[in-house]
PDB file of N, CA and C in Angstrom:
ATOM      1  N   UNK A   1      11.854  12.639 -28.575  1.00  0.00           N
ATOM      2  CA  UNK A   1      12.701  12.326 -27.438  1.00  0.00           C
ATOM      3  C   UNK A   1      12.281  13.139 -26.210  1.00  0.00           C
ATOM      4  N   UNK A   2      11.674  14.081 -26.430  1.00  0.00           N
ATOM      5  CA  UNK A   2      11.552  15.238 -25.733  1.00  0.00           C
ATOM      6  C   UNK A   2      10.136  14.682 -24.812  1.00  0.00           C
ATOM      7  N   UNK A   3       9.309  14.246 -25.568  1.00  0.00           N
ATOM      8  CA  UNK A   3       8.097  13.858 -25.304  1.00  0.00           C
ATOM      9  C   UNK A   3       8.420  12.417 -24.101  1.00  0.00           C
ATOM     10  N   UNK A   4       8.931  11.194 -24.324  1.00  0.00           N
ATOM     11  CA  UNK A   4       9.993  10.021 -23.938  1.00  0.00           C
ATOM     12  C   UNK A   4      10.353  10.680 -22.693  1.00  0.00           C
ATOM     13  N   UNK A   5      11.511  11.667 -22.534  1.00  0.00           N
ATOM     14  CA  UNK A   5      12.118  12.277 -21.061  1.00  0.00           C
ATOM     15  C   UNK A   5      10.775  12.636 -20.379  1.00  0.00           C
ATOM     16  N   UNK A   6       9.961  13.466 -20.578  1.00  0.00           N
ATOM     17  CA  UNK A   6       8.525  14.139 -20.009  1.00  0.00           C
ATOM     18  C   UNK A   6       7.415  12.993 -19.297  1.00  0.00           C
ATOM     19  N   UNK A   7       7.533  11.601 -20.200  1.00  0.00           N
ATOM     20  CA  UNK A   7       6.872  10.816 -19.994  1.00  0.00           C
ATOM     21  C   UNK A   7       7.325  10.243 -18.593  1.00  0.00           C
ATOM     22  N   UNK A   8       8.540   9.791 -18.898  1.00  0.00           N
ATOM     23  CA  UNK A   8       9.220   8.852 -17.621  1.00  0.00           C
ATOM     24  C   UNK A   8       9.668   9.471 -16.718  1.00  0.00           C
ATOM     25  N   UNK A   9       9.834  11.172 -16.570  1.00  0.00           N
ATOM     26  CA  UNK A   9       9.921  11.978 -15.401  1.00  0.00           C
ATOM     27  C   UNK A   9       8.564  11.934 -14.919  1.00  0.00           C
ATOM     28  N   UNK A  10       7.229  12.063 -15.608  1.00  0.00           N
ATOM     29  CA  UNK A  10       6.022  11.838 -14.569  1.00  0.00           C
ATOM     30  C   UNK A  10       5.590  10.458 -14.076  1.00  0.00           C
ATOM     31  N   UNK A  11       5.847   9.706 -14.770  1.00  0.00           N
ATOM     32  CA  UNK A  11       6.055   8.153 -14.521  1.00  0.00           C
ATOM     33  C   UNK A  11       6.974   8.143 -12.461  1.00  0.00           C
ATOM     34  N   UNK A  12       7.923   8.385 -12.908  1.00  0.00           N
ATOM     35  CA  UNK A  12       9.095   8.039 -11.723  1.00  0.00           C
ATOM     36  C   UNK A  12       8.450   9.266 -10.702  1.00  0.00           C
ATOM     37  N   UNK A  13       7.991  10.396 -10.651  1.00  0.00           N
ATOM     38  CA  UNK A  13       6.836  11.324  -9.962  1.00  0.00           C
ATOM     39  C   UNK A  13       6.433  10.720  -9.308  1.00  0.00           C
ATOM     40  N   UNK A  14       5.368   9.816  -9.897  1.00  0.00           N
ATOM     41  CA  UNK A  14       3.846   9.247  -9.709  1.00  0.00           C
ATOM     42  C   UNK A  14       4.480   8.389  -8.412  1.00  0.00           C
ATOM     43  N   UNK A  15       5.753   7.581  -8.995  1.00  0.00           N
ATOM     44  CA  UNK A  15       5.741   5.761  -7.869  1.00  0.00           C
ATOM     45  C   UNK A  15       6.403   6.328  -6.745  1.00  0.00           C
ATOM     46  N   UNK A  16       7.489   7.603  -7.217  1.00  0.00           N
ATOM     47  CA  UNK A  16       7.954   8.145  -5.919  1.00  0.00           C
ATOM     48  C   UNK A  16       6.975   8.594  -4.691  1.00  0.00           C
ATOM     49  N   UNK A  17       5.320   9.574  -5.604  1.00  0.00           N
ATOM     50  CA  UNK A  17       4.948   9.896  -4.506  1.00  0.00           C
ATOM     51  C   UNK A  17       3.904   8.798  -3.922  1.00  0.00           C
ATOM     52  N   UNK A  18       3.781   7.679  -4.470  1.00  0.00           N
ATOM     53  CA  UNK A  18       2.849   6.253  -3.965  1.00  0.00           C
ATOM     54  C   UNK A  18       3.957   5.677  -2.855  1.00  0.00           C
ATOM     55  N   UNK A  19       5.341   5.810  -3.151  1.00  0.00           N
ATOM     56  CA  UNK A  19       5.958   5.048  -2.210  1.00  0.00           C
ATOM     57  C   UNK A  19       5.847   6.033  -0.794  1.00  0.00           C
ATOM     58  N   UNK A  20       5.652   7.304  -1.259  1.00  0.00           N
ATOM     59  CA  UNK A  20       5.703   8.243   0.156  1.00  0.00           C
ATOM     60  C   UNK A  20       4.805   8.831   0.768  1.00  0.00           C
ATOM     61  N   UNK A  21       3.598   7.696   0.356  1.00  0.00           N
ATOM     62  CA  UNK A  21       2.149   8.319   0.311  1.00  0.00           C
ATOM     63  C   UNK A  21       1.764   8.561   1.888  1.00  0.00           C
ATOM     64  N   UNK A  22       1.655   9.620   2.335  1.00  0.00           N
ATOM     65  CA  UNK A  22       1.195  10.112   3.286  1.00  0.00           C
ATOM     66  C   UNK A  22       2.368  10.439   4.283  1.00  0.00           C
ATOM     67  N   UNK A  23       3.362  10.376   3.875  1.00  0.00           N
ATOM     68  CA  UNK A  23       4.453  10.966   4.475  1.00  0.00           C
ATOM     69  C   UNK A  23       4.296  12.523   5.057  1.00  0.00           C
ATOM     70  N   UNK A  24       3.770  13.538   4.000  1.00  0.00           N
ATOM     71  CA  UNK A  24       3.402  14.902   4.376  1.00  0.00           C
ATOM     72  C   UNK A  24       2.788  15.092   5.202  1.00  0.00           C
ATOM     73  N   UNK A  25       1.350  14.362   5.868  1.00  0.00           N
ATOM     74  CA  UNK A  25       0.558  14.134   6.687  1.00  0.00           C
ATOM     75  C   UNK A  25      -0.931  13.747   5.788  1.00  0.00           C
ATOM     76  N   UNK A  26      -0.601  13.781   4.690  1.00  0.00           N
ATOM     77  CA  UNK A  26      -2.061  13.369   3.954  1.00  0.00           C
ATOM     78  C   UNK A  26      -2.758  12.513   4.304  1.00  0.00           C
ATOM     79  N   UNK A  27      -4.113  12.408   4.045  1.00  0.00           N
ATOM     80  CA  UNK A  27      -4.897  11.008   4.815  1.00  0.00           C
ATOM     81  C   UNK A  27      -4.680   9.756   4.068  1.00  0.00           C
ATOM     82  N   UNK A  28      -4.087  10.154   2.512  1.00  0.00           N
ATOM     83  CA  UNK A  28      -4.499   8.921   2.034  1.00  0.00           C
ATOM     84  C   UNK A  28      -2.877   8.265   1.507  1.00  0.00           C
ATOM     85  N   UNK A  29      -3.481   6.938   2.009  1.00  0.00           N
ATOM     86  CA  UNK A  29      -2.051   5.991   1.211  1.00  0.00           C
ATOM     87  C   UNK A  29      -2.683   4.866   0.013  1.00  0.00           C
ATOM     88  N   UNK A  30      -1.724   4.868  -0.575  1.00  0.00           N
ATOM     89  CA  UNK A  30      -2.147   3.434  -2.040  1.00  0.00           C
ATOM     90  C   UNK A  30      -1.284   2.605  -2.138  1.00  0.00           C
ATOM     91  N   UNK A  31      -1.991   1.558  -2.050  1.00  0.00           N
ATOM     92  CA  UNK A  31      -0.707   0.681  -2.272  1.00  0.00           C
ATOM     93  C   UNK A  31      -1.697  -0.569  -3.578  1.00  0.00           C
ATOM     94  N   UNK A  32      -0.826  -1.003  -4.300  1.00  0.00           N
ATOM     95  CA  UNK A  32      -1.586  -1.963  -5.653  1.00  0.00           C
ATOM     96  C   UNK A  32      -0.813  -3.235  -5.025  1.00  0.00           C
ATOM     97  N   UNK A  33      -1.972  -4.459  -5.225  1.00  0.00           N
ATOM     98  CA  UNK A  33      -1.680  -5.696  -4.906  1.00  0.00           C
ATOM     99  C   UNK A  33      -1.253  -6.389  -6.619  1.00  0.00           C
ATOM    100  N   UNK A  34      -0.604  -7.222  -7.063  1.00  0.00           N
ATOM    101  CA  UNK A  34      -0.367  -8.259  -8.000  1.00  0.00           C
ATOM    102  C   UNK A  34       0.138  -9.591  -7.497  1.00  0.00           C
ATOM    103  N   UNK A  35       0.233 -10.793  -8.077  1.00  0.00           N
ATOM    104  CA  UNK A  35       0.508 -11.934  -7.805  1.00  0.00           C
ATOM    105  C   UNK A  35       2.186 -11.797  -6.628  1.00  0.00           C
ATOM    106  N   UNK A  36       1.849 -12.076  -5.691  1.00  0.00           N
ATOM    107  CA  UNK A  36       2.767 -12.144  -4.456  1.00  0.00           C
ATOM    108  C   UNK A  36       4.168 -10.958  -4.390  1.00  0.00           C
ATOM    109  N   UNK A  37       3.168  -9.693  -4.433  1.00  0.00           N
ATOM    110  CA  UNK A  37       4.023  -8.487  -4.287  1.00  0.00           C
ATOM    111  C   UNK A  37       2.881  -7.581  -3.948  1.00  0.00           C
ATOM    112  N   UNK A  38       3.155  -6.287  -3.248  1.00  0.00           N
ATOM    113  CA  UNK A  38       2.673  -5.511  -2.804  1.00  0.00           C
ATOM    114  C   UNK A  38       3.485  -4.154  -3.223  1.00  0.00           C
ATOM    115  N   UNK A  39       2.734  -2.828  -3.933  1.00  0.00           N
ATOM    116  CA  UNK A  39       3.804  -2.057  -4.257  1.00  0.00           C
ATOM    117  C   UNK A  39       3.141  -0.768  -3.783  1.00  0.00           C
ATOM    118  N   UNK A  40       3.950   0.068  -3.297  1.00  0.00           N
ATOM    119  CA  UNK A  40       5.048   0.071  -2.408  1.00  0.00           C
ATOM    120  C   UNK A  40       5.005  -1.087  -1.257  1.00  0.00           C
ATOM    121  N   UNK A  41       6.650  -1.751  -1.232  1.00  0.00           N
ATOM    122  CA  UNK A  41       6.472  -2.310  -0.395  1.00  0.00           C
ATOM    123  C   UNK A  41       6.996  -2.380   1.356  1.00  0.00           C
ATOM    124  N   UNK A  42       6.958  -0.786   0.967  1.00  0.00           N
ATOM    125  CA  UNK A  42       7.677   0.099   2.146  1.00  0.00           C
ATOM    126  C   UNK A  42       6.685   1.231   2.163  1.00  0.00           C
ATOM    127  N   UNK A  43       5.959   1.340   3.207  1.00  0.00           N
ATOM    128  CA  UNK A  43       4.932   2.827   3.236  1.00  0.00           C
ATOM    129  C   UNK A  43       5.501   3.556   4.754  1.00  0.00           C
ATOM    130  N   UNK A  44       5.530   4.831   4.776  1.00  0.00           N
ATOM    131  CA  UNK A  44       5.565   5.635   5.393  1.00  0.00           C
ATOM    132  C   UNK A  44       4.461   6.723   5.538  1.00  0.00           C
ATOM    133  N   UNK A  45       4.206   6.960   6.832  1.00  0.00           N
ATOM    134  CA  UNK A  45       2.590   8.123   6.986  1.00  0.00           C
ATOM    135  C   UNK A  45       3.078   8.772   8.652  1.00  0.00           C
ATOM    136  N   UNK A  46       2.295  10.091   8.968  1.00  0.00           N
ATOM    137  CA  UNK A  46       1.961   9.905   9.969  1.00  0.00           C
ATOM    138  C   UNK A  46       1.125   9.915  10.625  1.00  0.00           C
ATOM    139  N   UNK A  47       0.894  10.028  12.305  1.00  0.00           N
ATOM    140  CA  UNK A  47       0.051   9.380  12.838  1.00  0.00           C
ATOM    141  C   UNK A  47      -1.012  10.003  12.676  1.00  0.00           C
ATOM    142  N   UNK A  48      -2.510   9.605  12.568  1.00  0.00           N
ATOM    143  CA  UNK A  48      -3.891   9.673  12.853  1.00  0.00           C
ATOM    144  C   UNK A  48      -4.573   9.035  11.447  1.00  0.00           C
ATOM    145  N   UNK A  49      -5.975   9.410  11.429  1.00  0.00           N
ATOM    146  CA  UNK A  49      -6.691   8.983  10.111  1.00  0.00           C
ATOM    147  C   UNK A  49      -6.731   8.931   9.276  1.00  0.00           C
ATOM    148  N   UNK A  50      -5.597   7.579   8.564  1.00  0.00           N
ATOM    149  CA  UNK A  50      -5.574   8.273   7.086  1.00  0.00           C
ATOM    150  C   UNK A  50      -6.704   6.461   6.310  1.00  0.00           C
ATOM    151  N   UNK A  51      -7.096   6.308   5.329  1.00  0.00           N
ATOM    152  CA  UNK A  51      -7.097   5.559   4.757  1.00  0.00           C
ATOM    153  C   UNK A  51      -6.588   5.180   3.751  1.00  0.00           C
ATOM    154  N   UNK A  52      -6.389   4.070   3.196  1.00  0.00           N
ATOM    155  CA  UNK A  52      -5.421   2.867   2.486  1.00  0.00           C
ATOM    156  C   UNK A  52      -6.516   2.664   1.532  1.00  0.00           C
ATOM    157  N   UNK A  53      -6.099   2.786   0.253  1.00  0.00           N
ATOM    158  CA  UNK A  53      -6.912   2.476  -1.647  1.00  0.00           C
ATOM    159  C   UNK A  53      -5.784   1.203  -1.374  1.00  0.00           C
ATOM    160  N   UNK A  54      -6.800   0.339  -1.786  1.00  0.00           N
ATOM    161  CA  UNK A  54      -5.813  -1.082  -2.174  1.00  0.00           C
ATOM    162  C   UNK A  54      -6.523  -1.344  -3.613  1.00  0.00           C
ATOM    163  N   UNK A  55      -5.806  -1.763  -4.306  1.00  0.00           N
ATOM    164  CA  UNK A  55      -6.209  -1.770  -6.001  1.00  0.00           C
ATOM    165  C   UNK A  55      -5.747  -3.056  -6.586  1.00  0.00           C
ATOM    166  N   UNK A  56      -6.350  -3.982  -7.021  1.00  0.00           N
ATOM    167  CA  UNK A  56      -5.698  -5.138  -7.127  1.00  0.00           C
ATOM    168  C   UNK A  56      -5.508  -5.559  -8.519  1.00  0.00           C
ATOM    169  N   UNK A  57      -4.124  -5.119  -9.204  1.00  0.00           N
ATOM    170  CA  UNK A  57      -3.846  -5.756 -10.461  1.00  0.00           C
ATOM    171  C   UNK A  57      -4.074  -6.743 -11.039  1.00  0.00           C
ATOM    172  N   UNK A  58      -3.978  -7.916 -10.011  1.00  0.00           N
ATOM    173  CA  UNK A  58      -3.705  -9.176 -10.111  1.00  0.00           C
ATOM    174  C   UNK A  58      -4.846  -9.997 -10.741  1.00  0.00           C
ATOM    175  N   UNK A  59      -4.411 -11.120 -10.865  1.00  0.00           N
ATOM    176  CA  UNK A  59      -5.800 -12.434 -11.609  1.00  0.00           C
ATOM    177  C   UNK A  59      -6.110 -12.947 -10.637  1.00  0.00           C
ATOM    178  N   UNK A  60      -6.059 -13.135  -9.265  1.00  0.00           N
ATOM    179  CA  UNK A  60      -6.516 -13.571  -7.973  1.00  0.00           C
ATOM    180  C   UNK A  60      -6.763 -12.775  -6.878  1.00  0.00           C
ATOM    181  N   UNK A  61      -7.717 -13.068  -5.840  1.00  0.00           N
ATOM    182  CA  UNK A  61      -8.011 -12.288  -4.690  1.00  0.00           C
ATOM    183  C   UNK A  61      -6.789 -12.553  -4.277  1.00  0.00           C
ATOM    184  N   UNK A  62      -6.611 -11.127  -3.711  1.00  0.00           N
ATOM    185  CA  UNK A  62      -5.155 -10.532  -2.229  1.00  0.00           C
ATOM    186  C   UNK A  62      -6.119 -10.154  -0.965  1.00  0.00           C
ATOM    187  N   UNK A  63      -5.468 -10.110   0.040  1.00  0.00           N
ATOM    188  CA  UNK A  63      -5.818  -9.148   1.104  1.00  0.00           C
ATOM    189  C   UNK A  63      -5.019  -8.408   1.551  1.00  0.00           C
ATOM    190  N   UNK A  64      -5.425  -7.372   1.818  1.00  0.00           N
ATOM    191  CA  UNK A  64      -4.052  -5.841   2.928  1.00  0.00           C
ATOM    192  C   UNK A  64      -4.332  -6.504   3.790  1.00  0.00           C
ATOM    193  N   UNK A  65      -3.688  -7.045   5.066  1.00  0.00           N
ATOM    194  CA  UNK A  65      -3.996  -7.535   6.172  1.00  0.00           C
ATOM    195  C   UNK A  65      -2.805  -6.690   6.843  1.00  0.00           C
ATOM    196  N   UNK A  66      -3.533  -5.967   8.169  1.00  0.00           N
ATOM    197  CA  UNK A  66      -2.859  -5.769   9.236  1.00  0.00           C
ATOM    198  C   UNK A  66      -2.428  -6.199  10.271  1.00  0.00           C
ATOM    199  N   UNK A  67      -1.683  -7.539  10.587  1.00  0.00           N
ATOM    200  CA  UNK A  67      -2.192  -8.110  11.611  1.00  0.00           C
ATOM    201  C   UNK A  67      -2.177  -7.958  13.284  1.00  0.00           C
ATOM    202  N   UNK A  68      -1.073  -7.429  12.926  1.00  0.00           N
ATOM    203  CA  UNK A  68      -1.003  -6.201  14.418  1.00  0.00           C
ATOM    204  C   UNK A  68      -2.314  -5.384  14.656  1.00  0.00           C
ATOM    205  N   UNK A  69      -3.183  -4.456  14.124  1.00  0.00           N
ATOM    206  CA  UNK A  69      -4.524  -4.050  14.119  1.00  0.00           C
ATOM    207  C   UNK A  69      -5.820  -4.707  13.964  1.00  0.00           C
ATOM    208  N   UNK A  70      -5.344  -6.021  13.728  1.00  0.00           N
ATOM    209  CA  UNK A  70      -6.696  -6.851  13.530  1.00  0.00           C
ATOM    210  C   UNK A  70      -7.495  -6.410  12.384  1.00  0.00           C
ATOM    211  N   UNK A  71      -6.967  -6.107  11.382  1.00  0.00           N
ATOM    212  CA  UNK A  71      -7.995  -5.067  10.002  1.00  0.00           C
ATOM    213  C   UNK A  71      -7.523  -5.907   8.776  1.00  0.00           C
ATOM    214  N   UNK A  72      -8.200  -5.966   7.699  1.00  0.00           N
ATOM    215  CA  UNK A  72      -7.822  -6.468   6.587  1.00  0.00           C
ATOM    216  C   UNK A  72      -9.411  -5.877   5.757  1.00  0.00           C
ATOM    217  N   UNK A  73      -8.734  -5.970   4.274  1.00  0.00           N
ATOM    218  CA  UNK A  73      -9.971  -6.024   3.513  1.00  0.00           C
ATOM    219  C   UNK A  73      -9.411  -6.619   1.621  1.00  0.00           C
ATOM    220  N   UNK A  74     -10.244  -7.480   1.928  1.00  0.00           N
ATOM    221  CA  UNK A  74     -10.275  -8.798   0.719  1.00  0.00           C
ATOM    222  C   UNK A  74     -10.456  -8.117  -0.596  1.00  0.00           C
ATOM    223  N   UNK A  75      -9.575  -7.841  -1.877  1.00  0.00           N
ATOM    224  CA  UNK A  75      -9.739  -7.266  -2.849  1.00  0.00           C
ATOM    225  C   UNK A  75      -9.791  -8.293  -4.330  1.00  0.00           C
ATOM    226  N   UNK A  76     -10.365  -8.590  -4.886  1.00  0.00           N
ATOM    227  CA  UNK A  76     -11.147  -9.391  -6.320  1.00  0.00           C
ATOM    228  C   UNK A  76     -10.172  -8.405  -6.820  1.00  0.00           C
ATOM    229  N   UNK A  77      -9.798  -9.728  -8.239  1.00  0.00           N
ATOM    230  CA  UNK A  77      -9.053  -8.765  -9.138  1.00  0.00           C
ATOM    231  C   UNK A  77      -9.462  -7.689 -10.203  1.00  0.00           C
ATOM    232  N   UNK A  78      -8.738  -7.220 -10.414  1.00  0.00           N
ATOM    233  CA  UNK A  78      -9.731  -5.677 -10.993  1.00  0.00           C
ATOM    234  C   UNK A  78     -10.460  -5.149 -10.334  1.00  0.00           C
ATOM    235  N   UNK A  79     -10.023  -4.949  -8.547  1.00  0.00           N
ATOM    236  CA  UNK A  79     -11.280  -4.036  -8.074  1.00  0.00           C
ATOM    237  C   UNK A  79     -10.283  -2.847  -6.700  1.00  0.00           C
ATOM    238  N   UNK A  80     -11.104  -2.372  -6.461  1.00  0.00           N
ATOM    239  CA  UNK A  80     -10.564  -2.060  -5.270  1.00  0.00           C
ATOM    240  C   UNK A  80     -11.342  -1.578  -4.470  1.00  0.00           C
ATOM    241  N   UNK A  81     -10.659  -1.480  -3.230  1.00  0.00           N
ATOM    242  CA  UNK A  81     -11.573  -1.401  -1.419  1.00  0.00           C
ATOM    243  C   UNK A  81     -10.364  -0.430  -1.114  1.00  0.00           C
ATOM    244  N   UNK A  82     -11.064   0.245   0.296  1.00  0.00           N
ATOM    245  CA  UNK A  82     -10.589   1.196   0.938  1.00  0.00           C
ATOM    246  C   UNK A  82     -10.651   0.835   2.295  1.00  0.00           C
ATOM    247  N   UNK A  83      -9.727   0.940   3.393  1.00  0.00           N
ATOM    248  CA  UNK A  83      -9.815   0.830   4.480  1.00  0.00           C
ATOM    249  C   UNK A  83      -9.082   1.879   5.523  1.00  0.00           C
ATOM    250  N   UNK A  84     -10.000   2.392   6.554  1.00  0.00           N
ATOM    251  CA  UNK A  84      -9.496   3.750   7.194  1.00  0.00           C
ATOM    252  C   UNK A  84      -9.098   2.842   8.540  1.00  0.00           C
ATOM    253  N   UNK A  85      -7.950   3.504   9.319  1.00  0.00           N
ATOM    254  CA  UNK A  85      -7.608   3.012  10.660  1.00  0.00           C
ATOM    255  C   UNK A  85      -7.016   4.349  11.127  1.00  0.00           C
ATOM    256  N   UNK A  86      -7.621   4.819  12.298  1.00  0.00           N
ATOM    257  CA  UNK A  86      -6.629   5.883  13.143  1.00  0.00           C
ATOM    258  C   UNK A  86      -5.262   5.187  13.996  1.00  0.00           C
ATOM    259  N   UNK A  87      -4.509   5.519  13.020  1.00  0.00           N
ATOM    260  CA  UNK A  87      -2.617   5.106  13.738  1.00  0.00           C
ATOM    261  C   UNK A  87      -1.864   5.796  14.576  1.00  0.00           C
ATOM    262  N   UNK A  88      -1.096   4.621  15.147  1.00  0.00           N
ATOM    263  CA  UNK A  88      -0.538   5.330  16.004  1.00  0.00           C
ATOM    264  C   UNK A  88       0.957   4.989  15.847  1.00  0.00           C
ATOM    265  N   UNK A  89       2.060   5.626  16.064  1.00  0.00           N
ATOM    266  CA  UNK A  89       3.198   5.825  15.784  1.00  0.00           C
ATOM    267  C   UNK A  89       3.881   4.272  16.334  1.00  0.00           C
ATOM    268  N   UNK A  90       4.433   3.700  15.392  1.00  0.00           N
ATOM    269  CA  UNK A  90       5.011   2.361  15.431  1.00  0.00           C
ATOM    270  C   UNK A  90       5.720   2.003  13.716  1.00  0.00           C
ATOM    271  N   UNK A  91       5.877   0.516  14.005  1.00  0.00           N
ATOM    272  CA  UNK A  91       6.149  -0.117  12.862  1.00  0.00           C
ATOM    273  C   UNK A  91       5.107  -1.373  12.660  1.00  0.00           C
ATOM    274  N   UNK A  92       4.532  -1.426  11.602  1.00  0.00           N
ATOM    275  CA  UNK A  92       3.753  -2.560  11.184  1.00  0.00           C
ATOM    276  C   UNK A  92       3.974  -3.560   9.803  1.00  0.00           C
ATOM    277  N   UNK A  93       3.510  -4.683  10.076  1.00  0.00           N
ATOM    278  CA  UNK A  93       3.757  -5.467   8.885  1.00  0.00           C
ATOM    279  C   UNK A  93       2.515  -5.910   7.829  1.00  0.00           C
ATOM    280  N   UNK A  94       2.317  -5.432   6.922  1.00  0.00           N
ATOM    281  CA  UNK A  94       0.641  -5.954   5.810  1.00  0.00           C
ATOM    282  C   UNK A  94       1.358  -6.817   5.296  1.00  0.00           C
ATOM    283  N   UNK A  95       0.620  -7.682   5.184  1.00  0.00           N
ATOM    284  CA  UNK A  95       0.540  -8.769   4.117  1.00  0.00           C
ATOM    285  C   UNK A  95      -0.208  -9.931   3.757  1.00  0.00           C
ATOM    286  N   UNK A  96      -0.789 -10.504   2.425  1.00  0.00           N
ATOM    287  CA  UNK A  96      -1.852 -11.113   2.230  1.00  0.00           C
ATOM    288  C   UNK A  96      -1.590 -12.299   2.678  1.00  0.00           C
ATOM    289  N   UNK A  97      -2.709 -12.774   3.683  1.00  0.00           N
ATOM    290  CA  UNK A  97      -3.311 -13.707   4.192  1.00  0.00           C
ATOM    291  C   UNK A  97      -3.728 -15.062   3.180  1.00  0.00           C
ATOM    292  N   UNK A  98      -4.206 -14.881   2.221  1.00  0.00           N
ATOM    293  CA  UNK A  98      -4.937 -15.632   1.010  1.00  0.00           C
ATOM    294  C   UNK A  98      -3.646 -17.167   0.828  1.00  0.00           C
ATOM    295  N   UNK A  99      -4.253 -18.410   1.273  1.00  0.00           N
ATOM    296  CA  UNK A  99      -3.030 -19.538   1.093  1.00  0.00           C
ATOM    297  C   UNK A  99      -1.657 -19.602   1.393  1.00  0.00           C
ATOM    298  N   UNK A 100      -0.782 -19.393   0.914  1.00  0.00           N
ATOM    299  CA  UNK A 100       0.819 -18.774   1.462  1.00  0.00           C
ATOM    300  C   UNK A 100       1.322 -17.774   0.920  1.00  0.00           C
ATOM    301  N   UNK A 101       0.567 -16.840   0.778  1.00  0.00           N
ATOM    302  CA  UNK A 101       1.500 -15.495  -0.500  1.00  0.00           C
ATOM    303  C   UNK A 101       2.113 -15.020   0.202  1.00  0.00           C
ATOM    304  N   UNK A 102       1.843 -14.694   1.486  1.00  0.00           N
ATOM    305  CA  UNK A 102       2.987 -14.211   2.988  1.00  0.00           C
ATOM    306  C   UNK A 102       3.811 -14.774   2.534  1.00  0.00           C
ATOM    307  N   UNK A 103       4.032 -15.924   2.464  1.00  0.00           N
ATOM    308  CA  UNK A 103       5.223 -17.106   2.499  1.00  0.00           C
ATOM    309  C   UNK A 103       6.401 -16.939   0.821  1.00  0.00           C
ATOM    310  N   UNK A 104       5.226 -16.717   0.057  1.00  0.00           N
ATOM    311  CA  UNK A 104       5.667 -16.102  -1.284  1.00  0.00           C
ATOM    312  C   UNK A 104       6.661 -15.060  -1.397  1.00  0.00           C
ATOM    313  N   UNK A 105       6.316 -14.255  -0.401  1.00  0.00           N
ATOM    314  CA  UNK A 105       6.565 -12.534  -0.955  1.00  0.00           C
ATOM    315  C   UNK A 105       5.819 -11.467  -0.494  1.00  0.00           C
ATOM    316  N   UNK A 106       4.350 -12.116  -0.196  1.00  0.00           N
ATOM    317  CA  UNK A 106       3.395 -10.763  -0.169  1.00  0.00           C
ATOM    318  C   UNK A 106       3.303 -10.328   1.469  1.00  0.00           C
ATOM    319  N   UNK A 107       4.304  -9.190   1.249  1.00  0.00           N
ATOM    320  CA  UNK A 107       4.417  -8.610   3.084  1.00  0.00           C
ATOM    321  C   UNK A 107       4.967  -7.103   2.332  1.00  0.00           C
ATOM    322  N   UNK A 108       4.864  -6.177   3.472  1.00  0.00           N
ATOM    323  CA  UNK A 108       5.624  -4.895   3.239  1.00  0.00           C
ATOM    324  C   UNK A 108       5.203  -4.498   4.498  1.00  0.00           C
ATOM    325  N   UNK A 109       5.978  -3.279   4.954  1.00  0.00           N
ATOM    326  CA  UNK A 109       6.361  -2.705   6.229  1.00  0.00           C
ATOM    327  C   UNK A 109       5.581  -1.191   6.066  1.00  0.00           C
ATOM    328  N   UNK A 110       4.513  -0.880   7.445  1.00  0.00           N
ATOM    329  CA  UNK A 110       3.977   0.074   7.360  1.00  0.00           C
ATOM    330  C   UNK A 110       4.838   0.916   8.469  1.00  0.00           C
ATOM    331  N   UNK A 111       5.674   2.024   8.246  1.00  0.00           N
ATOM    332  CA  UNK A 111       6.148   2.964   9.561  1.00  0.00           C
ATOM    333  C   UNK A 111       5.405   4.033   9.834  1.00  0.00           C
ATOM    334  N   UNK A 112       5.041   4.325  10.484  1.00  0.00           N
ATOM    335  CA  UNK A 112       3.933   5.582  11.672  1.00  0.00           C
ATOM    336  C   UNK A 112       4.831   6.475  12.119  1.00  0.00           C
ATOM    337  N   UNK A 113       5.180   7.357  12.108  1.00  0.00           N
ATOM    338  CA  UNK A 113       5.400   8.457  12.642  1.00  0.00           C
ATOM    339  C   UNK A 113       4.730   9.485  13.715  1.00  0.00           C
ATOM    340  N   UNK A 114       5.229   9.584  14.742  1.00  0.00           N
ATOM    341  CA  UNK A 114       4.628  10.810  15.294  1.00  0.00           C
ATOM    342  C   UNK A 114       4.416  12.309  14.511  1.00  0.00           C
ATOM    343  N   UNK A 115       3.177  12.820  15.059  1.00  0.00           N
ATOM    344  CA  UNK A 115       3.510  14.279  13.837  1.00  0.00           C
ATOM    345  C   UNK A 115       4.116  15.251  15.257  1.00  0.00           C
TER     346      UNK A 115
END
């Protein structure tokens, strides 16, 4: 049982600190694509150079698309890409481009912070 509590306290760790990835000022954020979801689908960072691990669970190509920044990068399933952008303090919206998965589900909200 002991082992069970230990497990799912580093478990709930792990997604807490993916959902708050770069909140501290770290460069890097992650976010994992699967069939018309994006997780976290709420990211918080602040502003300057960080880059984005996109990792794609899924059985079909996704894209991170920024479309406010004009940036995206196309991820095959089982693979992943990295994409760096210097930010600037706002609110933004990602979400895959690929047929209608926007339309599906696949969106999440990027917030910028000033440091």
């Amino acid at each position: 049982m002991r082992l069970k509590t230990l497990l799912l306290t580093s478990l709930s760790a792990g997604f807490l600190l993916a959902a708050c990835a770069g909140a501290d000022g770290a460069s890097g954020v992650e976010v994992t694509t699967r069939e018309m979801k994006f997780t976290p689908s709420k990211l918080q960072t602040t502003e300057g150079e960080r880059t984005f691990t996109v990792r794609n669970r899924g059985d079909i190509a996704h894209t991170f698309s920024l479309n406010e920044l004009g940036r995206e990068v196309t991820v095959q399933p089982g693979k992943t890409k990295t994409l760096t952008l210097n930010l600037t303090p706002g609110t933004y919206t990602y979400v895959c481009r690929i047929l209608d998965h926007e339309g599906l589900g696949m969106r999440g909200t990027l917030r910028v912070r000033a440091t």
